[in-house]
PDB file of N, CA and C in Angstrom:
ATOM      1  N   UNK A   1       0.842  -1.178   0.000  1.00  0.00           N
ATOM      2  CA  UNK A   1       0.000   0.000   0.000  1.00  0.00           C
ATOM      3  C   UNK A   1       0.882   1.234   0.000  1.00  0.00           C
ATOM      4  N   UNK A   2       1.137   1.748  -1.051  1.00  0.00           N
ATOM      5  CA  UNK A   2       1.974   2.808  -1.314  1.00  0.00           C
ATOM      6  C   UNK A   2       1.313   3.719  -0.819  1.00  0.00           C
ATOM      7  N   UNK A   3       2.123   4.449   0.686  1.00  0.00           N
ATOM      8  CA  UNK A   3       2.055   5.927   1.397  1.00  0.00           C
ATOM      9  C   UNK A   3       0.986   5.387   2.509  1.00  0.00           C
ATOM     10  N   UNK A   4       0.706   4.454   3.034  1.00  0.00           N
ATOM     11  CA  UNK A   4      -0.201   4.258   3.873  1.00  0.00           C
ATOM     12  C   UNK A   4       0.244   4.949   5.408  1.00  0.00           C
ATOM     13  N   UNK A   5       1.870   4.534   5.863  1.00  0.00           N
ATOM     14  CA  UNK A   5       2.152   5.325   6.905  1.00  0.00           C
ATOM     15  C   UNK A   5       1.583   4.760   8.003  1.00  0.00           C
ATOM     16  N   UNK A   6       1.594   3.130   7.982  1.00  0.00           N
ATOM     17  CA  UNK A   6       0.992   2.701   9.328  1.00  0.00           C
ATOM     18  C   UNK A   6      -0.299   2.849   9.828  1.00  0.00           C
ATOM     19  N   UNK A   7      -0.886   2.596  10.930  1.00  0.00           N
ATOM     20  CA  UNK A   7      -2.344   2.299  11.432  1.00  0.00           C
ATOM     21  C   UNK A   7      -2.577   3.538  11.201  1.00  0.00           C
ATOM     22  N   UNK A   8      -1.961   4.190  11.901  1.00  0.00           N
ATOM     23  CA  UNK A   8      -2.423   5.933  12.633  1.00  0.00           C
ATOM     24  C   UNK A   8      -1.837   7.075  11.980  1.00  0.00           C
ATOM     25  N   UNK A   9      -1.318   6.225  10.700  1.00  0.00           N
ATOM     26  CA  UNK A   9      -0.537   7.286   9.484  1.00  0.00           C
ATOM     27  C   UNK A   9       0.648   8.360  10.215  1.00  0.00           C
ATOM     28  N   UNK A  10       1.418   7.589  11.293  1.00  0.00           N
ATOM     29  CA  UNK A  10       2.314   8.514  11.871  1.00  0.00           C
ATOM     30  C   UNK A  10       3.257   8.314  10.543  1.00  0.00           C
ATOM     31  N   UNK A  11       3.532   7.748  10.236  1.00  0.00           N
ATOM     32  CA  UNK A  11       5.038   7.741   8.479  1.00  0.00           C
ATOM     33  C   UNK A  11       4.156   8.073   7.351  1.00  0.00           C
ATOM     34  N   UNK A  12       2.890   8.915   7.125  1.00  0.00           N
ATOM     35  CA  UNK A  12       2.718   8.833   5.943  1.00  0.00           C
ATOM     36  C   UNK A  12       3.210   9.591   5.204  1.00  0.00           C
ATOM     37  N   UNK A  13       3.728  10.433   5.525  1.00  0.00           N
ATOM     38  CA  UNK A  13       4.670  11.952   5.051  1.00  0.00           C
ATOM     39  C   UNK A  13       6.000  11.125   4.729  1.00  0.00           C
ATOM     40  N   UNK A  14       6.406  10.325   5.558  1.00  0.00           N
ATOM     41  CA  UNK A  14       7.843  10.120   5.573  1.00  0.00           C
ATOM     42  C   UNK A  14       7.609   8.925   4.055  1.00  0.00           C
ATOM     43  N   UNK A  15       6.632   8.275   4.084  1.00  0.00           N
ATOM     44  CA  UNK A  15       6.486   7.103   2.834  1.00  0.00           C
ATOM     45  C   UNK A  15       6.281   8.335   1.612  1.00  0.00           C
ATOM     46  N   UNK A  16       6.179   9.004   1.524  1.00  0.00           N
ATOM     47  CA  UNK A  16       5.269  10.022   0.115  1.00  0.00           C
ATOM     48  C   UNK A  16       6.731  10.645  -0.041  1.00  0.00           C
ATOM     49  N   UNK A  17       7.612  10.877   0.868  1.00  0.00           N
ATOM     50  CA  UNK A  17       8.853  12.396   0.276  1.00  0.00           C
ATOM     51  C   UNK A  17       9.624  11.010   0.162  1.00  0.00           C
ATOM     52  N   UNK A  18      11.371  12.085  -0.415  1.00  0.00           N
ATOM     53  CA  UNK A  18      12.333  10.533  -1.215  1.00  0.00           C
ATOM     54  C   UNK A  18      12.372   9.660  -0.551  1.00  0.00           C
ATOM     55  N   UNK A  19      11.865   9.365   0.968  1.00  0.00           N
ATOM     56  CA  UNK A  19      12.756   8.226   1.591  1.00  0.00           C
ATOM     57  C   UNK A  19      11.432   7.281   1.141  1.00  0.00           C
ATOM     58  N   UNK A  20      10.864   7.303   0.453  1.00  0.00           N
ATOM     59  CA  UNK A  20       9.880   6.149  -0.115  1.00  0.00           C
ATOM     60  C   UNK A  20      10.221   4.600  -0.119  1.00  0.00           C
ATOM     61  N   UNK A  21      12.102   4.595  -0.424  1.00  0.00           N
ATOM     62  CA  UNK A  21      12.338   3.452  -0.365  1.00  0.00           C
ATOM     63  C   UNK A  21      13.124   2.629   0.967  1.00  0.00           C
ATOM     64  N   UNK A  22      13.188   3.791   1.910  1.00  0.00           N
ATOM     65  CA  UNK A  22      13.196   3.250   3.188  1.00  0.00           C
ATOM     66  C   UNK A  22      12.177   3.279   4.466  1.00  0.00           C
ATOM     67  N   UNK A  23      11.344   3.752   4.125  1.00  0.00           N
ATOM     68  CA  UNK A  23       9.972   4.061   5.258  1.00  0.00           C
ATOM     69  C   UNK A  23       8.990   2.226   4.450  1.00  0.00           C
ATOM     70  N   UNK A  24       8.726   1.759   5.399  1.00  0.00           N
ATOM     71  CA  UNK A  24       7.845   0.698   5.125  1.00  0.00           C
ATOM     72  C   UNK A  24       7.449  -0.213   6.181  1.00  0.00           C
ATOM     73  N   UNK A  25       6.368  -0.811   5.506  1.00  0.00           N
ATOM     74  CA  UNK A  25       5.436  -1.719   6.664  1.00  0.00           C
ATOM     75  C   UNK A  25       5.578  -2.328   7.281  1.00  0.00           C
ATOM     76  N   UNK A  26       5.163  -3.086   8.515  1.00  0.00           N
ATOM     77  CA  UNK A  26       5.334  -4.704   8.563  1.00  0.00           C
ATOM     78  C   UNK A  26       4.138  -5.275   9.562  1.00  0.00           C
ATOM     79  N   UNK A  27       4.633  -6.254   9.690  1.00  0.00           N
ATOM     80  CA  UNK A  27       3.076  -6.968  10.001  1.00  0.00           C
ATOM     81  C   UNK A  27       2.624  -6.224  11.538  1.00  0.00           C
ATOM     82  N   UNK A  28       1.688  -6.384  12.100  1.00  0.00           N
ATOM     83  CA  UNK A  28       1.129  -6.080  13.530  1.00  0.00           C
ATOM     84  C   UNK A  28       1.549  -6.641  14.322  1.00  0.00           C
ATOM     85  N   UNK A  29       3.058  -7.022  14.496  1.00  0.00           N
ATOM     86  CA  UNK A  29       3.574  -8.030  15.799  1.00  0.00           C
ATOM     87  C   UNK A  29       4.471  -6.939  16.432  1.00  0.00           C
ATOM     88  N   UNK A  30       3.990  -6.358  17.346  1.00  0.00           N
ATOM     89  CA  UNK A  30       5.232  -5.323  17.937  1.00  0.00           C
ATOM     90  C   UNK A  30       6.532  -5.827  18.609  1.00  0.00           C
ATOM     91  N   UNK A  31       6.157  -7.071  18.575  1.00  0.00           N
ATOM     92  CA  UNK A  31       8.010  -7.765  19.123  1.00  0.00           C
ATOM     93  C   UNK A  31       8.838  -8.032  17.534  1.00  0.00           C
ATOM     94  N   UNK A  32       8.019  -8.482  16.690  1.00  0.00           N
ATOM     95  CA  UNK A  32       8.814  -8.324  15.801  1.00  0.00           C
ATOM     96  C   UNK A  32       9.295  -7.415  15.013  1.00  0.00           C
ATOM     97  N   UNK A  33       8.474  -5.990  14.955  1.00  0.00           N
ATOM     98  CA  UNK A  33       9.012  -4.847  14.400  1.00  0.00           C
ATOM     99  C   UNK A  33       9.926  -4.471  15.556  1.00  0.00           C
ATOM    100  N   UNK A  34      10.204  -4.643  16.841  1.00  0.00           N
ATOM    101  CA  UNK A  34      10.965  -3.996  17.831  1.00  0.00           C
ATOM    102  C   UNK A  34      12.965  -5.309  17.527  1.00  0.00           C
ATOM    103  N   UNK A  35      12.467  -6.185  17.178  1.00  0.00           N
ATOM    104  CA  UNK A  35      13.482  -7.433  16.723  1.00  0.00           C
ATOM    105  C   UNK A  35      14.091  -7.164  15.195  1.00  0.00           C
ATOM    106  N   UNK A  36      13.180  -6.866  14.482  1.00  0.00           N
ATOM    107  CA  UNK A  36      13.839  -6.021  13.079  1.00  0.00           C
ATOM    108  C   UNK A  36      14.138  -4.946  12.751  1.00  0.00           C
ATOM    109  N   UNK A  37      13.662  -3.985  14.225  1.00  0.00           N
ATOM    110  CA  UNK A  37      14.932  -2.768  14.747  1.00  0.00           C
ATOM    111  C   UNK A  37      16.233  -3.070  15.378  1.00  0.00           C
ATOM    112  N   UNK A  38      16.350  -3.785  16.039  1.00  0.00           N
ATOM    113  CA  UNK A  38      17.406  -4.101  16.443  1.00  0.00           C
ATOM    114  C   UNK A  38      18.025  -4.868  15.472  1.00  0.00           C
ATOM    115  N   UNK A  39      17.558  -5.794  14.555  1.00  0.00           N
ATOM    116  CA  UNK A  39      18.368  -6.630  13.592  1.00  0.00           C
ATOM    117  C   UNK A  39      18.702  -5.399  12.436  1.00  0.00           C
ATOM    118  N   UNK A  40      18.209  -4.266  12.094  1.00  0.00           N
ATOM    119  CA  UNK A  40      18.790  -3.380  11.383  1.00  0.00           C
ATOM    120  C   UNK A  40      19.467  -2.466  11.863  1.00  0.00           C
ATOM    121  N   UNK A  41      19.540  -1.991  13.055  1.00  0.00           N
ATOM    122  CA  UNK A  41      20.310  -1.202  13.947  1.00  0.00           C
ATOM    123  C   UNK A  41      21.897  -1.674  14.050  1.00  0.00           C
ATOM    124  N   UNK A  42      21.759  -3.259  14.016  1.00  0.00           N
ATOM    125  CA  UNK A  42      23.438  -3.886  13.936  1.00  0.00           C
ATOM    126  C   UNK A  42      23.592  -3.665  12.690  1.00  0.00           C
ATOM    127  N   UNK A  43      22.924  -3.625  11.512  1.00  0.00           N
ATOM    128  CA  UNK A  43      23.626  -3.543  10.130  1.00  0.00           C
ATOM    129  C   UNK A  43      23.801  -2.113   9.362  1.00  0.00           C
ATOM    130  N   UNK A  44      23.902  -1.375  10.677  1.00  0.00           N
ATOM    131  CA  UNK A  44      24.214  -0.063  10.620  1.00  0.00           C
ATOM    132  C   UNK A  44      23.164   0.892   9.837  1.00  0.00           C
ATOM    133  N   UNK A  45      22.070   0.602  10.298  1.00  0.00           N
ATOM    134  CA  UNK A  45      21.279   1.416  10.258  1.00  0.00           C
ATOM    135  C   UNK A  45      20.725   2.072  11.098  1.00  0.00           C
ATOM    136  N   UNK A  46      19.873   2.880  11.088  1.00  0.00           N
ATOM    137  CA  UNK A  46      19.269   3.755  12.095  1.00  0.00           C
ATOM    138  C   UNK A  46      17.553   3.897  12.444  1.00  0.00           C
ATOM    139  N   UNK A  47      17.122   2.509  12.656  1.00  0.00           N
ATOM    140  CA  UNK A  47      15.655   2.527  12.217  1.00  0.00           C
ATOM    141  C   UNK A  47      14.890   3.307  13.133  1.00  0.00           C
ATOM    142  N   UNK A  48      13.391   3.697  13.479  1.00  0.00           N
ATOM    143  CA  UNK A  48      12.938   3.957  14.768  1.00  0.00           C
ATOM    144  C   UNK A  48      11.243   3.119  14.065  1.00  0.00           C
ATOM    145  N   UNK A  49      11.025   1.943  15.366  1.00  0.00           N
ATOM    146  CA  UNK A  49      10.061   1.586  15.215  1.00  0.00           C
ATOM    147  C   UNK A  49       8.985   2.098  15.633  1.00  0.00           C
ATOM    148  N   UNK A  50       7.789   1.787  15.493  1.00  0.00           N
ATOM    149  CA  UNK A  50       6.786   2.626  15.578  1.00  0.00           C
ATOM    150  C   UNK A  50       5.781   1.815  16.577  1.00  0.00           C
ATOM    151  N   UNK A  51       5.617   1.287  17.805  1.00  0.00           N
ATOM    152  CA  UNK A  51       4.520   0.862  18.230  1.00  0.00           C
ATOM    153  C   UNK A  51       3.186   0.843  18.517  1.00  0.00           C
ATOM    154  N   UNK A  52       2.227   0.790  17.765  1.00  0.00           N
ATOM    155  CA  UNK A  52       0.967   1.038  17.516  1.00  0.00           C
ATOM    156  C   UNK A  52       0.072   1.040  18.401  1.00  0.00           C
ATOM    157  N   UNK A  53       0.044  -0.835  19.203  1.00  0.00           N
ATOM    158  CA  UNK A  53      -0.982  -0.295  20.289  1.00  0.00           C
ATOM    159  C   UNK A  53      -0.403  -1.344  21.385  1.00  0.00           C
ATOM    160  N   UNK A  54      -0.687  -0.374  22.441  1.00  0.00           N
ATOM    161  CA  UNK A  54       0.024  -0.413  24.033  1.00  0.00           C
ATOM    162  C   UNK A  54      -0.140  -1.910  24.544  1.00  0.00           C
ATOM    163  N   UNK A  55      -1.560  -2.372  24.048  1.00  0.00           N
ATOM    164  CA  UNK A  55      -1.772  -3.866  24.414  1.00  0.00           C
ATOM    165  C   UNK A  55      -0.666  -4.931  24.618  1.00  0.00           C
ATOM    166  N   UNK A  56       0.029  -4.928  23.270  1.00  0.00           N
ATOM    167  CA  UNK A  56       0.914  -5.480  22.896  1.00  0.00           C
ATOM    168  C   UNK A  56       2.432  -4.873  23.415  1.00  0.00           C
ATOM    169  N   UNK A  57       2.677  -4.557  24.143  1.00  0.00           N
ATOM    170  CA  UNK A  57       4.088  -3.610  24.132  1.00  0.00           C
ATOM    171  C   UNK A  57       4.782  -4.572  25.179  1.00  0.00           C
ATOM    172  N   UNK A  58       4.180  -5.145  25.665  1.00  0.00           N
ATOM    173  CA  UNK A  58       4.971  -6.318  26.675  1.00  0.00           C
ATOM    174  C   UNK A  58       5.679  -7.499  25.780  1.00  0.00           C
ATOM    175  N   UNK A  59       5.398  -7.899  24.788  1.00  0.00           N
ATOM    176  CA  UNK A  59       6.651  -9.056  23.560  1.00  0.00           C
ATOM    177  C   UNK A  59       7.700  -8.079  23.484  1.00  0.00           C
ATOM    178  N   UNK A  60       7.409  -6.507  22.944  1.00  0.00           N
ATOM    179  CA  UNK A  60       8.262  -5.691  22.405  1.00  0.00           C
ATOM    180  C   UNK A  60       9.279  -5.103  23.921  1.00  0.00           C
ATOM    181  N   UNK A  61       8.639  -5.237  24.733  1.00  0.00           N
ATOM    182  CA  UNK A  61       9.122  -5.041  25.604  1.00  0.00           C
ATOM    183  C   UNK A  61      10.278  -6.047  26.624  1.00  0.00           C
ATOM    184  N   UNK A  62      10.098  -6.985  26.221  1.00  0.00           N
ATOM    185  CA  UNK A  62      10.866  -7.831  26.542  1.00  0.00           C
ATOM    186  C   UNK A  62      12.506  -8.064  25.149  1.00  0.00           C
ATOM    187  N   UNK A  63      11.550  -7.558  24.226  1.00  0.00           N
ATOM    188  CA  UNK A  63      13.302  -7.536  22.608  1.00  0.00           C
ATOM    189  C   UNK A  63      13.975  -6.332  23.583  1.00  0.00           C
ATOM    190  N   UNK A  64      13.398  -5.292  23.995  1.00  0.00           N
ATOM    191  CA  UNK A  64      13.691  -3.748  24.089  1.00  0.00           C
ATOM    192  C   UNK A  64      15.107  -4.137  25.456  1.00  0.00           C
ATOM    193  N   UNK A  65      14.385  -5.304  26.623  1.00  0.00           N
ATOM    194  CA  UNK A  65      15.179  -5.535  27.787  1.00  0.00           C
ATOM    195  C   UNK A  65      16.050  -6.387  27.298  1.00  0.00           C
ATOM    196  N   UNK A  66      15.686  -7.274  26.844  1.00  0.00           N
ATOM    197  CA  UNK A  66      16.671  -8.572  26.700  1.00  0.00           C
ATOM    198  C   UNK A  66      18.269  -8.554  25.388  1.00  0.00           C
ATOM    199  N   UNK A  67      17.364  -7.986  24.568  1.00  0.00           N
ATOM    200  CA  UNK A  67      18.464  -7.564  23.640  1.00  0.00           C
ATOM    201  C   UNK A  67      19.069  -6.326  22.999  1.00  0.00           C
ATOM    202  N   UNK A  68      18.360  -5.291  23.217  1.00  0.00           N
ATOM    203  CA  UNK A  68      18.692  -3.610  22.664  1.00  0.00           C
ATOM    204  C   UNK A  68      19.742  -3.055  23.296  1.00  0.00           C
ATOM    205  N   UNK A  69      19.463  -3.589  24.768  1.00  0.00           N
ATOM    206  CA  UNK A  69      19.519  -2.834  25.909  1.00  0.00           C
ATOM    207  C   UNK A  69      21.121  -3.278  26.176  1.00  0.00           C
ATOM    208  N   UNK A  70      21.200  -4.906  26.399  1.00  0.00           N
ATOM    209  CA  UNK A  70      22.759  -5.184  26.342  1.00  0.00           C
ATOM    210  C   UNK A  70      23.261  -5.626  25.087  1.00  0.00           C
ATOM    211  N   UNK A  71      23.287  -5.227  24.033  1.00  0.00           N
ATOM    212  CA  UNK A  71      23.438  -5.864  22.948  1.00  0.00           C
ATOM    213  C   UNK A  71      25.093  -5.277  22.567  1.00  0.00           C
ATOM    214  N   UNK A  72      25.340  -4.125  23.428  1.00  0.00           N
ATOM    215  CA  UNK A  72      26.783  -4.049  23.063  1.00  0.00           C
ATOM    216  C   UNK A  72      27.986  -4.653  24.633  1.00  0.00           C
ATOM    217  N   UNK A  73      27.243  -4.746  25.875  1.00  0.00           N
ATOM    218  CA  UNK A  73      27.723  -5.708  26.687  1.00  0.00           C
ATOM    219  C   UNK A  73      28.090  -6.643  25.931  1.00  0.00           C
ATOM    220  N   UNK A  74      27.149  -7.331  25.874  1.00  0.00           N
ATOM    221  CA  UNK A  74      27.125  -8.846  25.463  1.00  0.00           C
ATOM    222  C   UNK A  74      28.483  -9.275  24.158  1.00  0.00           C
ATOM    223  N   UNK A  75      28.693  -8.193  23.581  1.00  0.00           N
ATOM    224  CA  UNK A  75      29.120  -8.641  22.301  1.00  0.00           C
ATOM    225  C   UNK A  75      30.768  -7.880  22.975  1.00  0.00           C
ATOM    226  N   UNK A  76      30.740  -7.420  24.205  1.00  0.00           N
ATOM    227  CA  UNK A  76      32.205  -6.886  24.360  1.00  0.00           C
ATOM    228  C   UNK A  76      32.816  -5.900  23.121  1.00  0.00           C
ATOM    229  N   UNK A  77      31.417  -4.401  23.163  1.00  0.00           N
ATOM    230  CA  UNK A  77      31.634  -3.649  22.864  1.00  0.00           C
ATOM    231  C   UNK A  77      31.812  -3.876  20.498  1.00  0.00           C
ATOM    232  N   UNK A  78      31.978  -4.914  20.356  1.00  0.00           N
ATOM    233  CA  UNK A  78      31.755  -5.138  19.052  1.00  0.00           C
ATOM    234  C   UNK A  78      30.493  -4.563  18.268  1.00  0.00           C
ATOM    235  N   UNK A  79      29.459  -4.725  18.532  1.00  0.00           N
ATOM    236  CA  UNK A  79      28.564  -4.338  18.172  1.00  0.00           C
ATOM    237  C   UNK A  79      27.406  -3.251  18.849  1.00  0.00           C
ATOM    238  N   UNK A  80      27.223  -2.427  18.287  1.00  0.00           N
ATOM    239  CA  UNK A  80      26.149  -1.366  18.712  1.00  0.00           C
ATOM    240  C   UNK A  80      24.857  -1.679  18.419  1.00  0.00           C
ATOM    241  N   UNK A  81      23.793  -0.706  18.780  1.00  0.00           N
ATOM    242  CA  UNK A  81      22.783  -0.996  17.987  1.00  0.00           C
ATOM    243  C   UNK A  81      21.880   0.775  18.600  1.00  0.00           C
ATOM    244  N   UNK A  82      21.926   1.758  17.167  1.00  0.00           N
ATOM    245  CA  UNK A  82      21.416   3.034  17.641  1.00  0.00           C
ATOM    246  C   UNK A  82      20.011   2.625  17.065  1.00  0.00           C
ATOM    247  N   UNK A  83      19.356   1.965  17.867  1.00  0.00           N
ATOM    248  CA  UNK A  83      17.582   2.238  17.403  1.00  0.00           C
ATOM    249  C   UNK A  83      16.509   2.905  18.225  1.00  0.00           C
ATOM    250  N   UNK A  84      15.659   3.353  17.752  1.00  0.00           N
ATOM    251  CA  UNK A  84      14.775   4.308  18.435  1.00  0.00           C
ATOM    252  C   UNK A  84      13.579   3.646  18.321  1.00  0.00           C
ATOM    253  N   UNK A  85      12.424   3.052  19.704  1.00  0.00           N
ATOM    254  CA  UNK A  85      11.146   2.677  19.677  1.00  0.00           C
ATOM    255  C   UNK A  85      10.570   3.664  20.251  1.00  0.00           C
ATOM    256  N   UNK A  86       9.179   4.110  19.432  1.00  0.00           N
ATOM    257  CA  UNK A  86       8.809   5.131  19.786  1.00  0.00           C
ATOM    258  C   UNK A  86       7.597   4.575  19.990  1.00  0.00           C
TER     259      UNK A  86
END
């Protein structure tokens, strides 16, 4: 759905101007959009996920503790991860 911008159309601006080919969807699992921030955050990107609804924020909330959080402990400073859940 070209320019949809999520449930609540918070990215629909950001899908419509050039970054068209980096603003995009994904399914309604907020642990897994919070897990494919962090899996793009190590490949040096800079994502910020978008969590939709609060119900759900406890899966995402557990990627956010378990792995965001020490993900450059763990790796003895090798790896970073700059992601933003909003």
């Amino acid at each position: 759905m070209k320019g949809k911008g999520g449930v609540f159309k918070a990215t629909s601006a950001c899908k419509e101007s050039t970054a068209h080919d980096r603003v995009f969807n994904t399914p309604l699992a907020e642990a897994s959009i919070v897990g494919r921030a962090i899996g793009m955050a190590t490949r040096g990107l800079k994502p910020v996920a978008e969590i939709q609804f609060f119900d759900y924020i406890w899966p995402a909330m557990m990627q956010i503790r378990d792995e965001l959080c020490v993900l450059r402990w763990r790796s003895n400073g090798s790896f970073k991860c700059p992601a933003c859940c909003a």
